[in-house]
C-alpha atoms as a PDB file:
ATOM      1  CA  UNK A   1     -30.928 -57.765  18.005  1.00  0.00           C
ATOM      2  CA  UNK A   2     -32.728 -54.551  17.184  1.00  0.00           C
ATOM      3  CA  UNK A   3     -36.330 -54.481  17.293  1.00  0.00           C
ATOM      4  CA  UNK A   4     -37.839 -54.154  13.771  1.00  0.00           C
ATOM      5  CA  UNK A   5     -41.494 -53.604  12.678  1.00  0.00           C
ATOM      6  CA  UNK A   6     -43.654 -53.579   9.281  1.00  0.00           C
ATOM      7  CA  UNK A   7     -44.036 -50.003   8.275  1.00  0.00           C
ATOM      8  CA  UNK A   8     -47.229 -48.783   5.904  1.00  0.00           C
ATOM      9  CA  UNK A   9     -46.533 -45.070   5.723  1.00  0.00           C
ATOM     10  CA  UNK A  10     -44.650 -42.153   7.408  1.00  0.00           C
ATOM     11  CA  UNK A  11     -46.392 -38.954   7.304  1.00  0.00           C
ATOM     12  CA  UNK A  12     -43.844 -36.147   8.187  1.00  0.00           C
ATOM     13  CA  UNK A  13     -46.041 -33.750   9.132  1.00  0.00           C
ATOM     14  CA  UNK A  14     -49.595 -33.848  10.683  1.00  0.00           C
ATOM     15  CA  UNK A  15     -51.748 -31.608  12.447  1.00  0.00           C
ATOM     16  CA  UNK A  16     -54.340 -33.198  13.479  1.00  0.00           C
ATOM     17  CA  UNK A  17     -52.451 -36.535  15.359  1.00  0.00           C
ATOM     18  CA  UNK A  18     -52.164 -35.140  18.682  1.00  0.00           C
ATOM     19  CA  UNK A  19     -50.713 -31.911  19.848  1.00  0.00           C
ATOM     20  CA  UNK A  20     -48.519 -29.733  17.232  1.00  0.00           C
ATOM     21  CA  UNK A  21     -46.653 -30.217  14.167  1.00  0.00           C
ATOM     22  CA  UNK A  22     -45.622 -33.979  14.040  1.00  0.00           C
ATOM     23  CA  UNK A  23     -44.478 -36.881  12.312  1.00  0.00           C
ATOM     24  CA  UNK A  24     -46.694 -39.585  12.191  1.00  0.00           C
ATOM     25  CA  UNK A  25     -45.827 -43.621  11.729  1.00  0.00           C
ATOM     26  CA  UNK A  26     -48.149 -46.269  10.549  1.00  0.00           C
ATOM     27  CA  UNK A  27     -47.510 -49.644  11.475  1.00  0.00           C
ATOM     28  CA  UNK A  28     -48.850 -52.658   9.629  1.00  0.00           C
ATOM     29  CA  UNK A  29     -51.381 -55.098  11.162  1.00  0.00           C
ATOM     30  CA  UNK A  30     -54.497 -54.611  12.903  1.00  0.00           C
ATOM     31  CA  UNK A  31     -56.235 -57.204  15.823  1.00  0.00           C
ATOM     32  CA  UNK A  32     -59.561 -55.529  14.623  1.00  0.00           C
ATOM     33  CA  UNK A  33     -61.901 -55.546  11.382  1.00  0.00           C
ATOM     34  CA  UNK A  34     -63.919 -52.962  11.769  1.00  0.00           C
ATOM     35  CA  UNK A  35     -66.631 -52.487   9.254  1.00  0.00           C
ATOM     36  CA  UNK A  36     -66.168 -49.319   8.732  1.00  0.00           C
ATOM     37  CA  UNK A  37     -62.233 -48.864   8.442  1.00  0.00           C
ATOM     38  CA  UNK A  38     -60.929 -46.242   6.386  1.00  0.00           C
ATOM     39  CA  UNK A  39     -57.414 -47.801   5.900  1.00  0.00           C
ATOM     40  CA  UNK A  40     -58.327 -51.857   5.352  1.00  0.00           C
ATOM     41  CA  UNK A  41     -54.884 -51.617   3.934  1.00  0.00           C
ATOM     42  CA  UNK A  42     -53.091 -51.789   7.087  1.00  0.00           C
ATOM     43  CA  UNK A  43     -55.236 -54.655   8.431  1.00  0.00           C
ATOM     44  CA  UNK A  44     -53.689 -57.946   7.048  1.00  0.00           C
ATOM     45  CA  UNK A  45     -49.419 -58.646   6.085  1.00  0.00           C
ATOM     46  CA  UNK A  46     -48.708 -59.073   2.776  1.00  0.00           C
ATOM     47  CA  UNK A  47     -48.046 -62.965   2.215  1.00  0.00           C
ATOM     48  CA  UNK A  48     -46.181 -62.475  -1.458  1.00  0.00           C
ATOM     49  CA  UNK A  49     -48.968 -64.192  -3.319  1.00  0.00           C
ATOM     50  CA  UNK A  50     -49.186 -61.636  -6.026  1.00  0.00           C
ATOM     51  CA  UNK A  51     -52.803 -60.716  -6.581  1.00  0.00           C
ATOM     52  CA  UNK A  52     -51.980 -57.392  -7.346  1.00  0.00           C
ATOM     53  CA  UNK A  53     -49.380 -57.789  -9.300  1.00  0.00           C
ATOM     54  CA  UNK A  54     -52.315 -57.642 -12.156  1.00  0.00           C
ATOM     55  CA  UNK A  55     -53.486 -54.770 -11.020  1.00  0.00           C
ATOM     56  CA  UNK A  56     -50.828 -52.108 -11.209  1.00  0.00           C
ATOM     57  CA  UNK A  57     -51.072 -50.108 -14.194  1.00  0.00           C
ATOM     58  CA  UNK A  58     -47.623 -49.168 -14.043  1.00  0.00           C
ATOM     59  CA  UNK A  59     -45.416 -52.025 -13.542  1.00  0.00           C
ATOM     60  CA  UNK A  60     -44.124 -50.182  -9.812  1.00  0.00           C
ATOM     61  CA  UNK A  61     -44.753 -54.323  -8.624  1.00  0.00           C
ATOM     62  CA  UNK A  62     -43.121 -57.199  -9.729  1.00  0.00           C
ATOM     63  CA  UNK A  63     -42.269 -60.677  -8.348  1.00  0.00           C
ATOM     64  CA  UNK A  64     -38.619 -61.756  -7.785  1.00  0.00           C
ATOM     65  CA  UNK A  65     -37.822 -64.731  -6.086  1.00  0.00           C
ATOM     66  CA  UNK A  66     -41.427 -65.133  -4.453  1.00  0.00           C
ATOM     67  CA  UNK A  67     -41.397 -61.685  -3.318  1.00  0.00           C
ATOM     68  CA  UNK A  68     -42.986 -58.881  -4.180  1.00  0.00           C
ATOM     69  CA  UNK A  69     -41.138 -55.855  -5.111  1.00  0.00           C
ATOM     70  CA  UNK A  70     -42.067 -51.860  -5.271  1.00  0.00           C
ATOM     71  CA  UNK A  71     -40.625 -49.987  -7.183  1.00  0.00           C
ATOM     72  CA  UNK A  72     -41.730 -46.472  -6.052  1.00  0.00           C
ATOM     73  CA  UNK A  73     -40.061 -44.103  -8.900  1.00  0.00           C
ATOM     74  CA  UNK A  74     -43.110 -46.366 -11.258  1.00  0.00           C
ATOM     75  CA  UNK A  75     -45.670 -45.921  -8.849  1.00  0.00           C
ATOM     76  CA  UNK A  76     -49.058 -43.652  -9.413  1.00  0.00           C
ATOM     77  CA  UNK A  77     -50.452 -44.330  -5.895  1.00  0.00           C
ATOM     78  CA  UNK A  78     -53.783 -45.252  -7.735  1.00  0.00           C
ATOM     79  CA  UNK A  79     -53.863 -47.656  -4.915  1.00  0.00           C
ATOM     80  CA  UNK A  80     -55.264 -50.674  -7.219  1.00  0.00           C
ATOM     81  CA  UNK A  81     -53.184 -53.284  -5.618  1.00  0.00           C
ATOM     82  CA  UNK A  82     -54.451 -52.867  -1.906  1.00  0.00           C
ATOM     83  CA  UNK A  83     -58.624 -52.729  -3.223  1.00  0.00           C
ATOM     84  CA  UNK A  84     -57.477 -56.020  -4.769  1.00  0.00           C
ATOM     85  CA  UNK A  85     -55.138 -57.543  -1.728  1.00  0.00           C
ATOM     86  CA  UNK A  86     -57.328 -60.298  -0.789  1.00  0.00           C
ATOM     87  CA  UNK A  87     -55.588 -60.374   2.131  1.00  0.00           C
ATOM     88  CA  UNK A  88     -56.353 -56.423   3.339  1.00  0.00           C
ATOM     89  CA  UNK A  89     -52.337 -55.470   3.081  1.00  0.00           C
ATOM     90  CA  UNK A  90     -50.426 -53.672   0.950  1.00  0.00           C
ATOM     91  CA  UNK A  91     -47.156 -54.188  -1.061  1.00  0.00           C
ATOM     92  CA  UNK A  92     -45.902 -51.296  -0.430  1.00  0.00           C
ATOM     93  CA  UNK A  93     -44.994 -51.507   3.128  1.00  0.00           C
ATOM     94  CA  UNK A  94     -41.136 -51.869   4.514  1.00  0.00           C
ATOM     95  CA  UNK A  95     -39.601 -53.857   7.276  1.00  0.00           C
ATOM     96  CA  UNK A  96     -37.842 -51.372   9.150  1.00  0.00           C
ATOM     97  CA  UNK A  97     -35.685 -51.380  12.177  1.00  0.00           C
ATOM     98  CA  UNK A  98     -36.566 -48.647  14.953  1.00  0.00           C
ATOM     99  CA  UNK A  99     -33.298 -46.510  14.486  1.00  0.00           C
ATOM    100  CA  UNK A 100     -33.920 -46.563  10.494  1.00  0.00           C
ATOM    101  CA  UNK A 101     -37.347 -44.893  11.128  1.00  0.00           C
ATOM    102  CA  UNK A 102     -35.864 -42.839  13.434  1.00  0.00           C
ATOM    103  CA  UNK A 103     -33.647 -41.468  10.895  1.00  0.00           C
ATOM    104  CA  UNK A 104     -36.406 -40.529   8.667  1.00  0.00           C
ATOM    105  CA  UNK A 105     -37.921 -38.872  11.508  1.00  0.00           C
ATOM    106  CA  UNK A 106     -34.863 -37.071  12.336  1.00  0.00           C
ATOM    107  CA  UNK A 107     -35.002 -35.370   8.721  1.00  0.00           C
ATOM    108  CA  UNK A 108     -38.075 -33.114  10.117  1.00  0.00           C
ATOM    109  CA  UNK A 109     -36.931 -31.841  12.762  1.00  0.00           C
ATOM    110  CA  UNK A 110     -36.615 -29.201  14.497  1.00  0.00           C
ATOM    111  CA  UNK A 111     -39.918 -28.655  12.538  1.00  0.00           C
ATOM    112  CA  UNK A 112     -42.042 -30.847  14.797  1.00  0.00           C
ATOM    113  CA  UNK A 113     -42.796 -30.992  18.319  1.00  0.00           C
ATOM    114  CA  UNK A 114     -43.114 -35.305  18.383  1.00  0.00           C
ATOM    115  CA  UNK A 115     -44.270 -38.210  16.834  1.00  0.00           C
ATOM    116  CA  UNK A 116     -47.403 -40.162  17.336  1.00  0.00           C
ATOM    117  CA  UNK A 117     -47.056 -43.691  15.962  1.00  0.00           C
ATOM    118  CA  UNK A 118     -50.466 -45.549  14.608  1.00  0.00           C
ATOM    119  CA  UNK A 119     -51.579 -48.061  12.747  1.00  0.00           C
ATOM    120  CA  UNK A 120     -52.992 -50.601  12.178  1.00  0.00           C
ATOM    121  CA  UNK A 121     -52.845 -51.352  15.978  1.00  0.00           C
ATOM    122  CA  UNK A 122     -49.616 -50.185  17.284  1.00  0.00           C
ATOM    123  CA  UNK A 123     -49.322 -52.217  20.304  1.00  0.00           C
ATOM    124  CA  UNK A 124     -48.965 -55.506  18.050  1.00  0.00           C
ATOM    125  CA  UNK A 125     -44.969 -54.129  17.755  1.00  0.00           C
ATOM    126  CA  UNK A 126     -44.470 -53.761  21.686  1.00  0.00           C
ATOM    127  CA  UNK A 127     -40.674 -53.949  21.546  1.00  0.00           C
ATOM    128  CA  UNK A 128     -40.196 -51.708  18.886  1.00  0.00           C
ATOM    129  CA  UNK A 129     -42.285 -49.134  19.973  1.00  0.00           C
ATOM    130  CA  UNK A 130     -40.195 -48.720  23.413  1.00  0.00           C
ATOM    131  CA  UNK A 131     -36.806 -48.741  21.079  1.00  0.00           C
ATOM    132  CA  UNK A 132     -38.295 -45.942  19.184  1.00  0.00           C
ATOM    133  CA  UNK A 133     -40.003 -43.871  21.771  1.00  0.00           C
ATOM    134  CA  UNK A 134     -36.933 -44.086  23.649  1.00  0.00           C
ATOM    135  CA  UNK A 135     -35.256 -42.435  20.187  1.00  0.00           C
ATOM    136  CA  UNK A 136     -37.344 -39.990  20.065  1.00  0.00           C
ATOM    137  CA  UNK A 137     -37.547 -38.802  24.232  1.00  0.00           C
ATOM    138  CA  UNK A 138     -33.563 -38.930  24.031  1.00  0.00           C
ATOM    139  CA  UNK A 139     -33.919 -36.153  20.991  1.00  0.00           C
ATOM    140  CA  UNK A 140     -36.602 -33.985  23.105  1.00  0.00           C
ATOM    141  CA  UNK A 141     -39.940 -35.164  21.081  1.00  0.00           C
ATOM    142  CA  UNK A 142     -42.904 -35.876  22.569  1.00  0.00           C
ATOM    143  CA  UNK A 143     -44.246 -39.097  22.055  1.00  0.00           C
ATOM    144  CA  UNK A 144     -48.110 -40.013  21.496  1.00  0.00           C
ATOM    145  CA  UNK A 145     -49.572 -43.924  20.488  1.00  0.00           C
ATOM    146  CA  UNK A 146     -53.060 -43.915  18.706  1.00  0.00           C
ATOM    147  CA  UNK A 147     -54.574 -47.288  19.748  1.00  0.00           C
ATOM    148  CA  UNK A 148     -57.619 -49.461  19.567  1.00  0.00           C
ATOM    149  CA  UNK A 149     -56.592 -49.852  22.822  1.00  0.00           C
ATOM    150  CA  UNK A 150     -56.116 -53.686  23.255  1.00  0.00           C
ATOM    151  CA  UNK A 151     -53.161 -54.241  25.212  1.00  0.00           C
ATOM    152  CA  UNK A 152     -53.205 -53.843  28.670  1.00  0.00           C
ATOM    153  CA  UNK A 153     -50.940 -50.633  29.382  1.00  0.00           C
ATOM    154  CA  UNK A 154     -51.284 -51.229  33.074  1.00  0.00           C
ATOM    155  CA  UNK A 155     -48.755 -54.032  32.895  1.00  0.00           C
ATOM    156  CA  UNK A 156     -46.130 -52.400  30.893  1.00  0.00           C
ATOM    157  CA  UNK A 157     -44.016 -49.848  32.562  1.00  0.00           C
ATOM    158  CA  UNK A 158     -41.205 -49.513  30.615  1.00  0.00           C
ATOM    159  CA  UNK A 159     -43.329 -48.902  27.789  1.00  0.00           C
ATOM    160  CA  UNK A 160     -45.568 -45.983  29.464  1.00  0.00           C
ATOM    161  CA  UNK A 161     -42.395 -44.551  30.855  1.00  0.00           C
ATOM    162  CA  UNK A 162     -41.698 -43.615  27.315  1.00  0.00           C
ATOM    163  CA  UNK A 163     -45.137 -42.898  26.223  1.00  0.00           C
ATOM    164  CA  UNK A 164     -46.464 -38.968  26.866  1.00  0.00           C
ATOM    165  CA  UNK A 165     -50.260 -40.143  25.743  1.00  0.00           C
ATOM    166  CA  UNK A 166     -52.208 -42.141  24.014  1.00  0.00           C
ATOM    167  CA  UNK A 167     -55.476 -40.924  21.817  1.00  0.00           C
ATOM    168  CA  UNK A 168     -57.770 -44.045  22.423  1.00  0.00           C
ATOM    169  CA  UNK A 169     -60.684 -45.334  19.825  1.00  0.00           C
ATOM    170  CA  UNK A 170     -63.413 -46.131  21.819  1.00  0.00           C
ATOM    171  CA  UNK A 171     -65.660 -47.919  18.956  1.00  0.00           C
ATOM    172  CA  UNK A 172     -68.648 -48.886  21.136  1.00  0.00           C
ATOM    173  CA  UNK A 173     -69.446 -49.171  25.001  1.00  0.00           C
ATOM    174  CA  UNK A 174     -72.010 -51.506  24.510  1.00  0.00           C
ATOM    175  CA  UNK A 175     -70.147 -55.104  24.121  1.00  0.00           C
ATOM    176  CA  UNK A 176     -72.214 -56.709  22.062  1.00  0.00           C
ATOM    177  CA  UNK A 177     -72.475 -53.548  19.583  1.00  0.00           C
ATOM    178  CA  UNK A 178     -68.256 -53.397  19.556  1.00  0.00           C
ATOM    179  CA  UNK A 179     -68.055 -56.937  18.529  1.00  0.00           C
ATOM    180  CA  UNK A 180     -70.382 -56.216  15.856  1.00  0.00           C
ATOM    181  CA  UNK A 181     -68.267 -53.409  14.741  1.00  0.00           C
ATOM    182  CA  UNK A 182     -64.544 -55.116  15.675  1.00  0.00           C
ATOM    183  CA  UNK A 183     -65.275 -58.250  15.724  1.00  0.00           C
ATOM    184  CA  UNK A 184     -63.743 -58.764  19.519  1.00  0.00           C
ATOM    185  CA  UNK A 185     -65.121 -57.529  22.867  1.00  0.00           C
ATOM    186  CA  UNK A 186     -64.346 -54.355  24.579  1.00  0.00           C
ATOM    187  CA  UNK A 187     -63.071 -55.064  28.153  1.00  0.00           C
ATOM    188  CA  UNK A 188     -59.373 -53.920  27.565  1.00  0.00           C
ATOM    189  CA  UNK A 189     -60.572 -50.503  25.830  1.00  0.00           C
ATOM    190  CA  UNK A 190     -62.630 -49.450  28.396  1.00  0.00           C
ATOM    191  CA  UNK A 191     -60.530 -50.491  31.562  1.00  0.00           C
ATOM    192  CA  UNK A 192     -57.760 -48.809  29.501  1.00  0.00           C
ATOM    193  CA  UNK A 193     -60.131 -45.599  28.860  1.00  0.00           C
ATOM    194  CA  UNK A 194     -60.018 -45.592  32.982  1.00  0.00           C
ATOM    195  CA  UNK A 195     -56.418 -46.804  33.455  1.00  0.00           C
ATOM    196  CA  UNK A 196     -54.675 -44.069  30.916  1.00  0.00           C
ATOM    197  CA  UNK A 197     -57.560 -41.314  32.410  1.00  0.00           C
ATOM    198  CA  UNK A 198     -56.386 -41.784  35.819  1.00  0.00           C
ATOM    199  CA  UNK A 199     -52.495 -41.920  35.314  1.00  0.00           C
ATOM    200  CA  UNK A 200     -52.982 -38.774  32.937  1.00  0.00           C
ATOM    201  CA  UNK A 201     -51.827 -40.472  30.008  1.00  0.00           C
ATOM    202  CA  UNK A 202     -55.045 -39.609  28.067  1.00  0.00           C
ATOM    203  CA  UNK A 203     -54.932 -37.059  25.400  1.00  0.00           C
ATOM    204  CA  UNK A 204     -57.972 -38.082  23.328  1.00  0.00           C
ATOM    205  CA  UNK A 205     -60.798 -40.284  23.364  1.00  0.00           C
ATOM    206  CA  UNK A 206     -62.395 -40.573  19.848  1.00  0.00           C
ATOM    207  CA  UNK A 207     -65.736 -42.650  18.620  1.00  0.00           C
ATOM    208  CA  UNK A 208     -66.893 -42.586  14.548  1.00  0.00           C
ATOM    209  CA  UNK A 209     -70.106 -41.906  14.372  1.00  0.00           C
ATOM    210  CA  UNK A 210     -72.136 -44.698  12.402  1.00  0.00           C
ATOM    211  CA  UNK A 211     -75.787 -44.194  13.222  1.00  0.00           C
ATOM    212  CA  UNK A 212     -76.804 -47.535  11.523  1.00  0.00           C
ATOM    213  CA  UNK A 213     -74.534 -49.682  12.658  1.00  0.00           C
ATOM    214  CA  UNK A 214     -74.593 -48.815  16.653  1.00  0.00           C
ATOM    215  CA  UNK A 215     -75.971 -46.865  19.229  1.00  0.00           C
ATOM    216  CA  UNK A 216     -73.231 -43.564  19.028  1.00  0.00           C
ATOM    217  CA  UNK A 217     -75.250 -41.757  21.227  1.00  0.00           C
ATOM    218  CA  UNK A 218     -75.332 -43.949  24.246  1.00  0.00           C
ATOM    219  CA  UNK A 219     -71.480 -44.362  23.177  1.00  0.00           C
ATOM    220  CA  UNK A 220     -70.841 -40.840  23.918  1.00  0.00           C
ATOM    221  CA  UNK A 221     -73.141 -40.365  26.621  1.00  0.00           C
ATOM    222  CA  UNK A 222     -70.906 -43.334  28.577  1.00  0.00           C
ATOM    223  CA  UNK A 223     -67.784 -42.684  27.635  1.00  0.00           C
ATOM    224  CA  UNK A 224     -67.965 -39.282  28.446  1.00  0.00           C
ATOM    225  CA  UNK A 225     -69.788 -40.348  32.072  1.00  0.00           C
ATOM    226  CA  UNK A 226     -66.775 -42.236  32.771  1.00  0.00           C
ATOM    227  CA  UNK A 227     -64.307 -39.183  32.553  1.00  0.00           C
ATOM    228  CA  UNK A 228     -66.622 -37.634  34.291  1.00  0.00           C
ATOM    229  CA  UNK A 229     -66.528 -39.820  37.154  1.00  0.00           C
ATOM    230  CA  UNK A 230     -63.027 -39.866  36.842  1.00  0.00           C
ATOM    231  CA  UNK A 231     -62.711 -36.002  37.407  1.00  0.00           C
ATOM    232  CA  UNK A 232     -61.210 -35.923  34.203  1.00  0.00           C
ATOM    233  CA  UNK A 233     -64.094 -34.624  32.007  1.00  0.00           C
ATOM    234  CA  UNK A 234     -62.055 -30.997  31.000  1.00  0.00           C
ATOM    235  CA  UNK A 235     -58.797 -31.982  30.404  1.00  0.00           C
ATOM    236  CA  UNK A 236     -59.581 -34.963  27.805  1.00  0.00           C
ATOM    237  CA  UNK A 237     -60.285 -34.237  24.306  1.00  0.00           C
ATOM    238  CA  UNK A 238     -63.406 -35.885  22.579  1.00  0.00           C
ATOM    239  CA  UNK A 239     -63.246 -35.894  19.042  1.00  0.00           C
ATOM    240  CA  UNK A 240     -66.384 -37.184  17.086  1.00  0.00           C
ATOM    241  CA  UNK A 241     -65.334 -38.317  13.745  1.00  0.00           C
ATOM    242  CA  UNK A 242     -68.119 -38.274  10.342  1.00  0.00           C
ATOM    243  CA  UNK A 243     -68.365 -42.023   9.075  1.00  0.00           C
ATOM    244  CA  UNK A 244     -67.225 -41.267   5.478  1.00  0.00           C
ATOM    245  CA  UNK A 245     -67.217 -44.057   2.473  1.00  0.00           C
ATOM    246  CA  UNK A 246     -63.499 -42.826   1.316  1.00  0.00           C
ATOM    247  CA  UNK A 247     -61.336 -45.415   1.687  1.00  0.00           C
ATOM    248  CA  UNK A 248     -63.858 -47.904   3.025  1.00  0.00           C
ATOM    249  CA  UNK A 249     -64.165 -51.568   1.918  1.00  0.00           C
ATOM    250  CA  UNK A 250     -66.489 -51.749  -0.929  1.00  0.00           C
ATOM    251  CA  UNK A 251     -68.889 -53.588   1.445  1.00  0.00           C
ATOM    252  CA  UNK A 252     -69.611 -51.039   4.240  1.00  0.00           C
ATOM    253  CA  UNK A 253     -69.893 -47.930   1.592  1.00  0.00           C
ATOM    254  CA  UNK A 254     -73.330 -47.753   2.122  1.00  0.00           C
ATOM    255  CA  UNK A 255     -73.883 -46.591   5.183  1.00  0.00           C
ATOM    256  CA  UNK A 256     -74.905 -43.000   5.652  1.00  0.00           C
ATOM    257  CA  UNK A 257     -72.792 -39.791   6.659  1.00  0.00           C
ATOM    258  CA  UNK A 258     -74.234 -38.396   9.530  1.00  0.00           C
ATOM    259  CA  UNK A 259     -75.481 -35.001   9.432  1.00  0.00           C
ATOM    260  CA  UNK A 260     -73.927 -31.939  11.579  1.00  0.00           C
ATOM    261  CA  UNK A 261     -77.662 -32.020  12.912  1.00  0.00           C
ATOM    262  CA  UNK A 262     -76.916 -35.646  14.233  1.00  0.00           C
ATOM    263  CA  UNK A 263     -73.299 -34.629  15.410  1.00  0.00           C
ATOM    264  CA  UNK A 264     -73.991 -31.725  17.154  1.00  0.00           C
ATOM    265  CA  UNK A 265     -76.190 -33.712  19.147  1.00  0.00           C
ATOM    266  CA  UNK A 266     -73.596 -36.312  20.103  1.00  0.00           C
ATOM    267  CA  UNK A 267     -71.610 -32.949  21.080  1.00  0.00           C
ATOM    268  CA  UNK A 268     -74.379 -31.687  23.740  1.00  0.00           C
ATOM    269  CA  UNK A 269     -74.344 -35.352  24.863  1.00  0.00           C
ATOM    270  CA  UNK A 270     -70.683 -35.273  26.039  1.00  0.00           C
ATOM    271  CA  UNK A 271     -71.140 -31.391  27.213  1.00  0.00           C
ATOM    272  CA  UNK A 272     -73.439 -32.409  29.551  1.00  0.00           C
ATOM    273  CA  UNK A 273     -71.629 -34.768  31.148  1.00  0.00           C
ATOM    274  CA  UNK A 274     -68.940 -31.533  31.357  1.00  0.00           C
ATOM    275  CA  UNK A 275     -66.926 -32.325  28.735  1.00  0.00           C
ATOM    276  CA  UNK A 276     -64.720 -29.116  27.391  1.00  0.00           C
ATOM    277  CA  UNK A 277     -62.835 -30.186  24.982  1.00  0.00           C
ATOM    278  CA  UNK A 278     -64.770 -31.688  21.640  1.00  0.00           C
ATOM    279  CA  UNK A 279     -63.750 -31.695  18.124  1.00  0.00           C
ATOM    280  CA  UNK A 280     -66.230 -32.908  15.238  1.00  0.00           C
ATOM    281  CA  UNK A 281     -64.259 -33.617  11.901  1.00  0.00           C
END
């Protein structure tokens, strides 16, 4: 049976989701709830209770047979019914087998140079993952995952045989301080952020900057002294990424931007420990 898979979004063409002009997928379901998450929407599955159905302006939802159905010519994308989904989802996602995304993806090209599949957490949709990467390597793409990085690559050949890199969220290095964040310990990230460093499957490490809900600087100062150790310090990108409220549970708005005082800093923290490659968005 073909592998299939809950799909939130496809973007067809991103810059800034790993090297190039490329199609991005965004899988539904996340193993995290970070406080700060800027798409809470792809957190939970839809269960077809119909709390939203009150909410769209624009009768694009409706329920038919215990199901809820989009109807996407209606919809506004005002995004009412996923603030309201008391389950963090959205109705608005499709069940999709991994040679029907494929064929969307197949409509951009030759315009992009791969695909970088996200989430959510990616890795919750192991076996379609290798049925699409395996698409898109057959077609000449380059492939890319952006995880939270919770399952344990190591074991997984077949899947890292189709898998050029990963771009890895390293939340916090401090346990205690990533469970406050997540809401579940770090040991897999950061024997991943080693693993996927030393097989050169590492494109991109990246941390958000919160300032008041962790200690970002001795999260950058660690993380970057572990590529560093690793001899791996100027080939690995760092991006720092802004804590921003858009998007953000109504919750966890009110913590503070940082400042490109405060980010800069975080920047000379990772330079010193050799680090070539940093982005700040």
């Amino acid at each position: 049976m073909e592998s299939t898979a809950i799909v939130n979004k496809i973007i067809r063409f991103s810059s800034v989701d790993g090297p190039g002009n490329r199609t991005v997928v965004f899988l539904q379901g996340c193993n995290f709830n970070c406080r700060y998450c800027h798409n809470p929407e792809t957190i939970g599955t839809c269960n077809q209770c119909g709390a939203c159905l009150r909410y769209c302006k624009t009768d694009a939802l409706s329920l038919v047979d215990g199901k809820i159905v989009y109807d996407r010519e209606k919809c506004v994308n005002c995004d009412e019914c996923f603030h309201h989904c008391p389950h963090g989802s959205s109705p608005k996602t499709s069940r999709m087998t991994a040679g029907e995304v494929f064929a969307e993806i197949k409509k951009n090209m030759p315009y992009i140079r791969g695909i970088t599949i996200s989430g959510g957490e990616c890795t919750l949709w192991r076996d379609f993952l290798v049925d699409l990467l395996t698409l898109a390597k057959n077609e000449g793409l380059s492939t890319m995952l952006d995880s939270n990085g919770t399952y344990d690559f190591s074991k997984d050949s077949e899947l890292m045989d189709v898998v050029d890199a990963v771009m890895l969220d390293v939340k916090a290095f401090d346990r205690s301080e990533h469970v406050k964040i997540t809401g579940m310990d770090n040991e897999m990230v950061l024997s991943n952020l080693r693993y996927l460093a030393e097989c050169d499957k590492l494109f991109e490490v990246r941390t958000v900057a919160v300032p008041e809900l962790f200690d970002v600087g001795h999260t950058v100062e660690e993380t970057s002294r572990v590529l560093k150790e690793l001899g791996k310090q100027e080939s690995i990108r760092y991006k720092l990424i802004k804590f921003r409220p858009i998007g953000v549970r109504e919750e966890y708005r009110s913590y503070d931007t940082p400042t490109d005082e405060y980010m800069n800093q975080l920047c000379e923290i990772a330079y010193t420990n050799g680090m070539k490659d940093i982005v700040i968005i």
